[in-house]
Protein backbone atom coordinates (compact mmCIF):
# COMPACT_ATOMS: atom_id res chain seq x y z
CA UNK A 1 22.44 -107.74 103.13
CA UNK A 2 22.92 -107.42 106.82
CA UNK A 3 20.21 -110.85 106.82
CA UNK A 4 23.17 -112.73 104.64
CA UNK A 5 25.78 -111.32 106.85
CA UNK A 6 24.47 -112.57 109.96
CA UNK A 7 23.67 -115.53 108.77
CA UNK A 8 27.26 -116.61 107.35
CA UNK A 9 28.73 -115.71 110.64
CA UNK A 10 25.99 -117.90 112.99
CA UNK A 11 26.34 -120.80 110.46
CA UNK A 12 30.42 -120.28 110.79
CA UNK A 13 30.76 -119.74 107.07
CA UNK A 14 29.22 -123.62 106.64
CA UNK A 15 25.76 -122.75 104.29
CA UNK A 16 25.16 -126.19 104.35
CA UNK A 17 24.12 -125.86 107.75
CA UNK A 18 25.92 -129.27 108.79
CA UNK A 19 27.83 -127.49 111.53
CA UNK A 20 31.08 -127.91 109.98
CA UNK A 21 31.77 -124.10 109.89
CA UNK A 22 34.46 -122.44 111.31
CA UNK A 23 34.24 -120.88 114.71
CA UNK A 24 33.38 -117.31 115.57
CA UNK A 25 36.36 -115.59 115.76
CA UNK A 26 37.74 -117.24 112.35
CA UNK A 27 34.46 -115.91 110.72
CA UNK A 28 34.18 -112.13 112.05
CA UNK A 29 38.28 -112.10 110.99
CA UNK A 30 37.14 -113.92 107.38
CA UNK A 31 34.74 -111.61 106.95
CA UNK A 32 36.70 -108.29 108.23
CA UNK A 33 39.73 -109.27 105.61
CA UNK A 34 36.77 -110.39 102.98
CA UNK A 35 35.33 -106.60 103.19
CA UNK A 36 38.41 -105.06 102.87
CA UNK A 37 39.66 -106.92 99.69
CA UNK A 38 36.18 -106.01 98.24
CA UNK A 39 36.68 -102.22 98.59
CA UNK A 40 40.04 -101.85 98.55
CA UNK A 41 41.36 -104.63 96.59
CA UNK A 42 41.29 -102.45 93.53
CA UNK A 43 43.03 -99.48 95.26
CA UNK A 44 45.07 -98.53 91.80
CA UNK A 45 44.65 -94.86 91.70
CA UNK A 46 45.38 -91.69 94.55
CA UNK A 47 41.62 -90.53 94.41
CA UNK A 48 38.80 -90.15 96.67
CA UNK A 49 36.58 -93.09 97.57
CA UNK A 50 33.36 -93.41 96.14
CA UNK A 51 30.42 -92.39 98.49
CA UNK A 52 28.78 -95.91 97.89
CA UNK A 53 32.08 -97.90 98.93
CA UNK A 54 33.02 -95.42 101.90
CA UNK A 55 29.06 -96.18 102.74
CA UNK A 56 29.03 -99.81 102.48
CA UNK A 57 32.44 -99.80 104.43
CA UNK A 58 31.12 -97.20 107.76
CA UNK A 59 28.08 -99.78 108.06
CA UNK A 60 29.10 -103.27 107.33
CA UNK A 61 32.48 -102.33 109.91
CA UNK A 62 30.31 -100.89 112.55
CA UNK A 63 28.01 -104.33 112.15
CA UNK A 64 31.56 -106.56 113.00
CA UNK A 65 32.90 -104.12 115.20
CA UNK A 66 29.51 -103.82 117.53
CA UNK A 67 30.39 -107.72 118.45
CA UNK A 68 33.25 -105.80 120.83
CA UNK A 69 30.48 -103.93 122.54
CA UNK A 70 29.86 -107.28 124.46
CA UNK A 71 33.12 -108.56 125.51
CA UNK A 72 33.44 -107.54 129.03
CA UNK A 73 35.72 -108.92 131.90
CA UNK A 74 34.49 -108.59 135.34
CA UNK A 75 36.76 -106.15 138.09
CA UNK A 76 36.24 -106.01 141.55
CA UNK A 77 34.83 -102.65 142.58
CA UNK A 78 34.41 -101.04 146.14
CA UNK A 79 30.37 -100.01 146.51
CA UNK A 80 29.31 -98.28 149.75
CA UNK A 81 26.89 -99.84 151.62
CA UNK A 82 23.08 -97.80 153.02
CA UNK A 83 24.81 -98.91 156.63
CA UNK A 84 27.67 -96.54 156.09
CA UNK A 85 30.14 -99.62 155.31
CA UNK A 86 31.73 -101.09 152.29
CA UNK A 87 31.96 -103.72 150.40
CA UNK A 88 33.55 -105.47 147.13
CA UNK A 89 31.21 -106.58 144.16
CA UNK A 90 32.57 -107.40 140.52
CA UNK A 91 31.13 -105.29 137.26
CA UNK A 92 31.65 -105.55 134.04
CA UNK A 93 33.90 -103.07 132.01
CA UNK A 94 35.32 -103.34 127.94
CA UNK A 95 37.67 -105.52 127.96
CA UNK A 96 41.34 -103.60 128.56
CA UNK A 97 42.81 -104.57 124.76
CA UNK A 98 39.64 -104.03 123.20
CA UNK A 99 39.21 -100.83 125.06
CA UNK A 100 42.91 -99.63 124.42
CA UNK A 101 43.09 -100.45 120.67
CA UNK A 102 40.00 -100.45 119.10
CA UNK A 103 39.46 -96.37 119.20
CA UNK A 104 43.22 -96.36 117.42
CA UNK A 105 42.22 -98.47 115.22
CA UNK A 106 39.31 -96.62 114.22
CA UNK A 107 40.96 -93.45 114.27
CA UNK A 108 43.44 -94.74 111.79
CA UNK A 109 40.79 -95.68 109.54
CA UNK A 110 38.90 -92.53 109.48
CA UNK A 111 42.60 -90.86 108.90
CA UNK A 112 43.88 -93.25 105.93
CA UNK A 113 40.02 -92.46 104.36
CA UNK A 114 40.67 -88.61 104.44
CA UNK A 115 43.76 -88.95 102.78
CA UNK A 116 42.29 -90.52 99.78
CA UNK A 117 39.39 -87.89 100.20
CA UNK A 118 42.46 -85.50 99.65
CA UNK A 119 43.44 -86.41 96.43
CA UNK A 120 41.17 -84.04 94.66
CA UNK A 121 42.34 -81.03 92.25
CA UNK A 122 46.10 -82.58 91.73
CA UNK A 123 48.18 -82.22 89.15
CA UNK A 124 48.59 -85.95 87.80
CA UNK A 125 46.39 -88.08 86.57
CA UNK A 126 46.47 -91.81 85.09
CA UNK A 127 47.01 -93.76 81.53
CA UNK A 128 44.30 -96.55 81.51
CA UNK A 129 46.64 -98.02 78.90
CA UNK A 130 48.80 -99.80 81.24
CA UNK A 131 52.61 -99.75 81.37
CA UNK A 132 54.07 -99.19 77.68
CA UNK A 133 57.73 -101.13 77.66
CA UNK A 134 58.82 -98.63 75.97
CA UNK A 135 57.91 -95.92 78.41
CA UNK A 136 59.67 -97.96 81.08
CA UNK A 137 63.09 -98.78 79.27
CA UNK A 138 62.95 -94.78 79.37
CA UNK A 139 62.71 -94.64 83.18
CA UNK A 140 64.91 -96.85 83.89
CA UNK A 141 67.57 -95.49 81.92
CA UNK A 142 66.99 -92.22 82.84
CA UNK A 143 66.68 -93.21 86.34
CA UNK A 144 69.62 -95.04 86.85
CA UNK A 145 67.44 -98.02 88.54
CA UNK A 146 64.63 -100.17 87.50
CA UNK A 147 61.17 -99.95 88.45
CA UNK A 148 59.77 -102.48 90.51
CA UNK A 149 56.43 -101.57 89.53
CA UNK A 150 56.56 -101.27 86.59
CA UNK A 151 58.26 -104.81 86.12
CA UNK A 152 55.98 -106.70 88.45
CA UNK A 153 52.81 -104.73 88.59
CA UNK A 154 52.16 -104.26 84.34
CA UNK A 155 48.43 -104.40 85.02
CA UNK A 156 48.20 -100.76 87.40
CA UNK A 157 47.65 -97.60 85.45
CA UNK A 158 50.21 -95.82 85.06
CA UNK A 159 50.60 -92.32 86.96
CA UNK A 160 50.99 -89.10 83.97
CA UNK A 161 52.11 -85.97 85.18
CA UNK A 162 53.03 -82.47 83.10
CA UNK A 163 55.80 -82.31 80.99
CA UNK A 164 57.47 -80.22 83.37
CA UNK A 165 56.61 -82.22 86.25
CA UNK A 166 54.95 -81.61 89.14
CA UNK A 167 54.88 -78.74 91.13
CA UNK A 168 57.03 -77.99 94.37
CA UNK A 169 53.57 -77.95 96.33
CA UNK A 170 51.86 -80.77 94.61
CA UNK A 171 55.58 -83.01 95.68
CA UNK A 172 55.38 -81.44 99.22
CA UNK A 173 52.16 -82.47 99.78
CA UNK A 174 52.27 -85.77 98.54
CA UNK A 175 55.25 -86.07 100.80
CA UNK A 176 53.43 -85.00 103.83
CA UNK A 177 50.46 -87.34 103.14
CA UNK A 178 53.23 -90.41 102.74
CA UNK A 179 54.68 -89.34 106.02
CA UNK A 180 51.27 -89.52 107.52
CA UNK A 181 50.37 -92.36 106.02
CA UNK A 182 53.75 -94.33 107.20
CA UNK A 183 53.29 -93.56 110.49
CA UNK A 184 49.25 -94.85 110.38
CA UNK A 185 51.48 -98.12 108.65
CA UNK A 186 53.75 -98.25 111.65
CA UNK A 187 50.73 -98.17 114.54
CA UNK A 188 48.79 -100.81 112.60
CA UNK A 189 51.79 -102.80 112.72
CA UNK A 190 52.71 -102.69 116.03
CA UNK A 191 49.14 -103.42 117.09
CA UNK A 192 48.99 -106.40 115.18
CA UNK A 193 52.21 -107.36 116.37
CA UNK A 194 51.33 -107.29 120.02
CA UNK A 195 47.99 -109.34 119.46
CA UNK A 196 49.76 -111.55 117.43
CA UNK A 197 51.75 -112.56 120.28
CA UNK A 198 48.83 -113.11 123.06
CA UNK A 199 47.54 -115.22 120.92
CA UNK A 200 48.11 -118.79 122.25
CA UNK A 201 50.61 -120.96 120.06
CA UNK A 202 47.95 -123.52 118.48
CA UNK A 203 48.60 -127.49 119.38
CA UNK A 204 48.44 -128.38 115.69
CA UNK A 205 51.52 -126.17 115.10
CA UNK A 206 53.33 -127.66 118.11
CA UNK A 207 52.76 -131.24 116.91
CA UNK A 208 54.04 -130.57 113.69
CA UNK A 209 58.03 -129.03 115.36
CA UNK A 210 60.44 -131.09 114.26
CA UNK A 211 62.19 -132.91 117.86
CA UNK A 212 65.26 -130.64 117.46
CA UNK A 213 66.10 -127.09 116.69
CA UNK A 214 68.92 -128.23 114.19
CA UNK A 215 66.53 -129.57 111.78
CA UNK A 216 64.40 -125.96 111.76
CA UNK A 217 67.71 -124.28 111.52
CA UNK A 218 69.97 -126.24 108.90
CA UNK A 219 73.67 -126.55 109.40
CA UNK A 220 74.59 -123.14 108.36
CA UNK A 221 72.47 -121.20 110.46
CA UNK A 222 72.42 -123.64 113.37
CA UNK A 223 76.80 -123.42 113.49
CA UNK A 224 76.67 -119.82 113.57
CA UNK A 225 73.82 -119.60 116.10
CA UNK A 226 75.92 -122.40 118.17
CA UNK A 227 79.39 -120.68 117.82
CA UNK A 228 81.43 -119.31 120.99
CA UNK A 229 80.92 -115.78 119.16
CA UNK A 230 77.65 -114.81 118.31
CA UNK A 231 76.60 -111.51 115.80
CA UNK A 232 72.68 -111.60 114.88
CA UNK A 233 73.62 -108.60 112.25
CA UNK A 234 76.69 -110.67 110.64
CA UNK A 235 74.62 -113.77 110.63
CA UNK A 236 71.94 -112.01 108.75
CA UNK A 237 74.54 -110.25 106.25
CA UNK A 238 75.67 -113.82 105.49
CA UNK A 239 72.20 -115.51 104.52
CA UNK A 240 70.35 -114.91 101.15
CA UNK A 241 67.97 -111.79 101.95
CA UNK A 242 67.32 -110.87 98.65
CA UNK A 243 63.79 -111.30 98.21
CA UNK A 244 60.94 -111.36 100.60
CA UNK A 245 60.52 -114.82 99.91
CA UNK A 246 63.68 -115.52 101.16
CA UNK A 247 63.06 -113.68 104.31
CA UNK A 248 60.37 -115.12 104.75
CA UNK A 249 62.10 -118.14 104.60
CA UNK A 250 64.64 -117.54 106.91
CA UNK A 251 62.04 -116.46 109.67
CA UNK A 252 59.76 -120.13 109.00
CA UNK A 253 63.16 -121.93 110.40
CA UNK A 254 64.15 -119.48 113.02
CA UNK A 255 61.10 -119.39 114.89
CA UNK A 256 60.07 -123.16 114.81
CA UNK A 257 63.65 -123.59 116.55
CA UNK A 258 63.04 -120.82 118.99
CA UNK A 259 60.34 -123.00 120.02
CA UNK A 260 61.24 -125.86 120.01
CA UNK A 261 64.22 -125.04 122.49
CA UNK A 262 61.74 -123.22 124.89
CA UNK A 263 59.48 -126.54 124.64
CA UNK A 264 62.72 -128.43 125.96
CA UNK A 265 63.27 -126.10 128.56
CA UNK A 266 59.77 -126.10 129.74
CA UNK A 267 60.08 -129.83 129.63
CA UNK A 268 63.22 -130.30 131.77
CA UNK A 269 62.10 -128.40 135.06
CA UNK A 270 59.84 -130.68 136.18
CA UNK A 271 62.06 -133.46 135.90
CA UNK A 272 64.85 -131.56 137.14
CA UNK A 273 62.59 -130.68 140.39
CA UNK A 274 62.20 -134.76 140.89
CA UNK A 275 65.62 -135.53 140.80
CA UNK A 276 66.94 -133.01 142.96
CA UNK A 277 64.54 -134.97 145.69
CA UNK A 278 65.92 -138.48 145.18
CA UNK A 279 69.91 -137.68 144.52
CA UNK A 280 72.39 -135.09 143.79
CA UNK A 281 74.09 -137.09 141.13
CA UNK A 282 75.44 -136.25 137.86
CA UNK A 283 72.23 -136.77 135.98
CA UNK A 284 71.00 -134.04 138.12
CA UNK A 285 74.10 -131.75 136.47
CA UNK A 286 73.24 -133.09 133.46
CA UNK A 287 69.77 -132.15 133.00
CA UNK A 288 70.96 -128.77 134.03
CA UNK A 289 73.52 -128.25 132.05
CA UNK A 290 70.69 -129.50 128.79
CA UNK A 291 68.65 -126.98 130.12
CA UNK A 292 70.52 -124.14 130.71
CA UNK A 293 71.72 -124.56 126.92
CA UNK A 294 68.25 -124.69 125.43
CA UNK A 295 67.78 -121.41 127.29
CA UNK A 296 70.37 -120.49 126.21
CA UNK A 297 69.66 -121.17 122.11
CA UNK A 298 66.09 -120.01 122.55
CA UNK A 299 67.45 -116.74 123.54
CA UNK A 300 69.72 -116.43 120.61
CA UNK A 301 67.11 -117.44 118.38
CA UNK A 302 65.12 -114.92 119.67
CA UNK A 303 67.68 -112.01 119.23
CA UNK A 304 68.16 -113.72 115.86
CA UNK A 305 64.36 -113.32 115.15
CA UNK A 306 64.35 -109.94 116.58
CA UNK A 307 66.93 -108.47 114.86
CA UNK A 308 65.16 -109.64 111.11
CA UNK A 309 62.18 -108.10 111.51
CA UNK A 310 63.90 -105.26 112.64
CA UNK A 311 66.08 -105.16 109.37
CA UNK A 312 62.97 -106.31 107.46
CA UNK A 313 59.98 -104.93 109.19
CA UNK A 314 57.06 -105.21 106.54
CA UNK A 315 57.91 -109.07 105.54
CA UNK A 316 54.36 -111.22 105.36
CA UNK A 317 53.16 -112.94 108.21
CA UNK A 318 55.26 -116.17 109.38
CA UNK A 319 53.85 -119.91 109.46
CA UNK A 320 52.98 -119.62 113.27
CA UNK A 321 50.91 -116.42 112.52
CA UNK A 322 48.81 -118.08 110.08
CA UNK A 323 48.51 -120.79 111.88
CA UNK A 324 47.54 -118.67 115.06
CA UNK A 325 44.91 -116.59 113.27
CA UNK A 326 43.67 -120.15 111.67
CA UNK A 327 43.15 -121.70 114.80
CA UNK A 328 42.35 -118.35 117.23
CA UNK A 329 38.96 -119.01 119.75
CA UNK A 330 39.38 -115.55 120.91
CA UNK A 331 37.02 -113.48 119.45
CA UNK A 332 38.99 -110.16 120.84
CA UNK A 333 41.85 -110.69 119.14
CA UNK A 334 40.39 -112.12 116.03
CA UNK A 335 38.55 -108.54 115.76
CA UNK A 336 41.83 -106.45 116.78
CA UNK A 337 43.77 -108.94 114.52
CA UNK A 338 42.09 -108.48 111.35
CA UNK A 339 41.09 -105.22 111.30
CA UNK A 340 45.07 -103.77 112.31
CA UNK A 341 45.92 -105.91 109.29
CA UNK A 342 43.51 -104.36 106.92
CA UNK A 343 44.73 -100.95 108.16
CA UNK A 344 48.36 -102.13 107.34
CA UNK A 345 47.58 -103.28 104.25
CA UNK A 346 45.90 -100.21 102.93
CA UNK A 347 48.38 -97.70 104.05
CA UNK A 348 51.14 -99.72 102.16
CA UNK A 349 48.99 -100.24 99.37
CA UNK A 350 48.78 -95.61 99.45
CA UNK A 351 52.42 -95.18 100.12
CA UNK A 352 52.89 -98.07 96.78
CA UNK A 353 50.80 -95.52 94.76
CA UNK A 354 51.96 -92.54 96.02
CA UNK A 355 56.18 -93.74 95.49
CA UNK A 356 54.65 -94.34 91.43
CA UNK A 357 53.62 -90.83 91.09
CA UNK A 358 56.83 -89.64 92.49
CA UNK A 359 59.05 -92.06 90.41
CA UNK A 360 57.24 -90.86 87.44
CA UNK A 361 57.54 -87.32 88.19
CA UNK A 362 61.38 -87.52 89.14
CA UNK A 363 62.01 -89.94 85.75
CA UNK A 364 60.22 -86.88 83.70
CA UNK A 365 62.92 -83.94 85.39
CA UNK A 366 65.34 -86.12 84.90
CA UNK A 367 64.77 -86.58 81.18
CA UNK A 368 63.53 -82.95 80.12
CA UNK A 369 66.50 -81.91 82.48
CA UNK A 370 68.98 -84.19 79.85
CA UNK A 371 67.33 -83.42 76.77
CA UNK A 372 67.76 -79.33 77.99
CA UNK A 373 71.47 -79.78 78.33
CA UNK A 374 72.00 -82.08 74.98
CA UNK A 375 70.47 -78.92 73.38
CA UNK A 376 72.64 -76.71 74.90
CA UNK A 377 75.95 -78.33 74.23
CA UNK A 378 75.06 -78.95 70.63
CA UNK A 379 74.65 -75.07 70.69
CA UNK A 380 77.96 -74.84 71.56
CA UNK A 381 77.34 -73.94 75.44
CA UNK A 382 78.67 -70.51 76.47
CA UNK A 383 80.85 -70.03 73.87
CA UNK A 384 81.00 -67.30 72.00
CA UNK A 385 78.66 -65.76 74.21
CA UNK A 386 78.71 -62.65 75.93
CA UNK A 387 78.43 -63.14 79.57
CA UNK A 388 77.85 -59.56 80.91
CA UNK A 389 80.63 -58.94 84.33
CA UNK A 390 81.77 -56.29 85.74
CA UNK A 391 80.93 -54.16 82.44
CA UNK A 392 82.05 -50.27 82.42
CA UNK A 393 79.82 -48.05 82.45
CA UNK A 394 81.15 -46.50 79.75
CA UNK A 395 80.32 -49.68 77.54
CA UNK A 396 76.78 -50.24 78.85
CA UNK A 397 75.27 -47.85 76.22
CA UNK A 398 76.58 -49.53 72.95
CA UNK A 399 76.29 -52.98 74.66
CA UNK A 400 72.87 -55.00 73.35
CA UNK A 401 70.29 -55.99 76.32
CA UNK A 402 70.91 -59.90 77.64
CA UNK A 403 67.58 -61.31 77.52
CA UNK A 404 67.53 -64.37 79.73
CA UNK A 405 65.28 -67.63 79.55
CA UNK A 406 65.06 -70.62 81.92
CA UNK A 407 64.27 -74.04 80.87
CA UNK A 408 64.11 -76.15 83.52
CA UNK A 409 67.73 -76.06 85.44
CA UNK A 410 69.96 -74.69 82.51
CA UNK A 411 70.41 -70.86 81.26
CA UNK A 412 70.29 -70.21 77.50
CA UNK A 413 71.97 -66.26 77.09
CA UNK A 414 70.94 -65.00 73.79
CA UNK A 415 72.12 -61.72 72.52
CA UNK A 416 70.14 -59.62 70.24
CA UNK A 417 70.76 -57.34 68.26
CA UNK A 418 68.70 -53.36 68.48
């Protein structure tokens, strides 16, 4: 196994051996993302991983990780010298980002695996069966809202709990763990965020920007971004966000133009440094004037951009991310990239199966909590009942005992008689 491994990643994925593989950091990141979706692709069920998988997961990681150990950057360093003196040498020390994020990251890891280690003992179980349509026309209704799951994700087991639901501790601590488990989502996020910007902005994607931002944008979106009075939040109430797709969308034309204006902008200086040698006409105000403007659009763009994945902060990765991982040299970031976005997607994939059990558990109160009180008014509710306040004393001793029940959130008083 660890033979095969190495081998893929010296022949850069290319068995052929004809050189045509990918480079290094494309293959540790392939093979990083190819792991995960091998152990955790089939993450359907809140229940402790299998020794073999949590084996074959510590080892192969610490293999692609132990590529890290290497990557040094050299610091100057004051030694002292046998004479009494000093001087300056460079030495080698982990590389700061690799240093800084690489103990988080596996910190994160060990914490998302001991919450699925935690899942043992509970209270629900699963239905191998699959979503039944009928079963899900009776969430819904009972719900008030459709499940998303259940509509687009027919193939998961479904999540069973006791006809009475799940206990107070049992919800509790499944809240806790999703609280935990959102914040471990949050880090991983952030992380890849940040490398996901150091990463240099590929040529290929540069040659294929359009020559203006107006083309990126569209009409719509480049009037309102162009407008005397600008708004990223009503701009963004005003576009189609329904879907992630459509998000998605919307961030593939922003950040092109973002871009593209900052291109321009780079552009101009130069030429604006020439001219203000040779004359101090009006093409000289001119090119300032076009460059303080696409300064001026690249930084609205950028609020624009901001602002979305603020609203929208778990959308999929944009065209320039892609195309950044695709075309990365670093190896650093491709091993900080990769294995943050593993991380990210496992805790969402938890928090995904965690939100089932709870929708199942709150569509089952809800129903036995309906049913309770359709058997209660077709009883006739409290009337006719005796309802026992502020009784004499004197009456107490010819009065039959109330015997109370509880089912669920409604009181049933039943009298009987000695």
């Amino acid at each position: 196994m660890m033979k095969e491994r190495f081998a893929k990643l010296l022949l850069g994925e290319d068995m052929s051996g004809g050189g045509n593989g990918v480079c290094t950091a494309l293959a540790i990141s392939n093979a990083i993302t190819n792991l995960s979706a091998t152990l955790f692709g089939e993450l359907w069920r809140l229940e402790p991983m299998a020794s073999l998988k949590k084996a074959i997961w510590h080892r192969e990681m610490e293999w692609l990780l132990s590529v890290s150990d290497s990557i040094v950057e050299l610091v100057p360093s004051i030694q002292q010298s046998p004479s009494g003196g000093t001087y300056e040498v460079m030495v080698s020390q982990p590389r700061l980002d690799l240093y800084m994020n690489l103990p988080a990251l596996k910190k994160l890891d060990a914490t998302l695996i001991s919450i699925l280690d935690g899942f043992r003992n509970i209270e629900f179980w699963y239905d191998d069966s699959g979503i039944v349509l009928d079963e899900c026309a009776t969430y819904s209704s009972v719900c008030g809202r459709p499940s998303v799951r259940h509509e687009e994700k027919w193939w998961l087991p479904c999540p069973k709990v006791p006809s009475r639901g799940l206990s107070e501790e049992s919800i509790k601590r499944l809240q806790q763990n999703k609280e935990c488990t959102y914040q471990i989502l949050k880090a991983a996020l952030a992380i890849n965020s940040n490398v996901l910007v150091e990463m240099e902005i590929p040529t290929a994607y540069v040659e294929t920007l359009p020559k203006n931002g107006k083309d990126c944008l569209g009409d719509i979106i480049y009037r309102y971004i162009t407008a005397d009075q600008f708004s990223p939040e009503s701009l963004l109430d005003c576009l189609d966000l329904s879907s992630e797709h459509h998000t998605l969308d919307v961030a593939n034309r922003i950040e092109p133009a973002l871009h593209v204006w900052k291109l321009k902008e780079r552009k101009k200086h130069p030429n604006l440094q020439k001219s203000k040698r040779k004359s101090w006409g009006g093409k000289v105000i001119c090119l300032v004037a076009d460059a303080e403007k696409n300064q001026f659009l690249a930084q609205r763009a950028e609020t624009l951009l901001q602002s979305l994945r603020l609203r929208f902060p778990h959308f999929s990765q944009t065209a320039l991310d892609v195309s950044k991982i695709q075309y990365n040299k670093d190896v650093g970031h491709s091993i900080i990239e990769s294995y943050s976005r593993v991380m990210e997607s496992i805790a969402f994939t938890i928090i995904a199966r965690i939100d089932d059990v709870l929708y199942v558990d709150d569509a089952i109160k809800h129903n036995a909590a309906a049913e309770a009180m359709s058997i209660f008014n077709r009883a006739g509710g409290f009337k006719g009942l005796l309802i026992q306040k502020n009784v004499p004393k004197s009456l107490l001793n010819s009065t039959p005992p109330l015997y109370i029940s509880y089912c669920h959130s409604n009181l049933f008083i039943s009298t009987f008689a000695q």
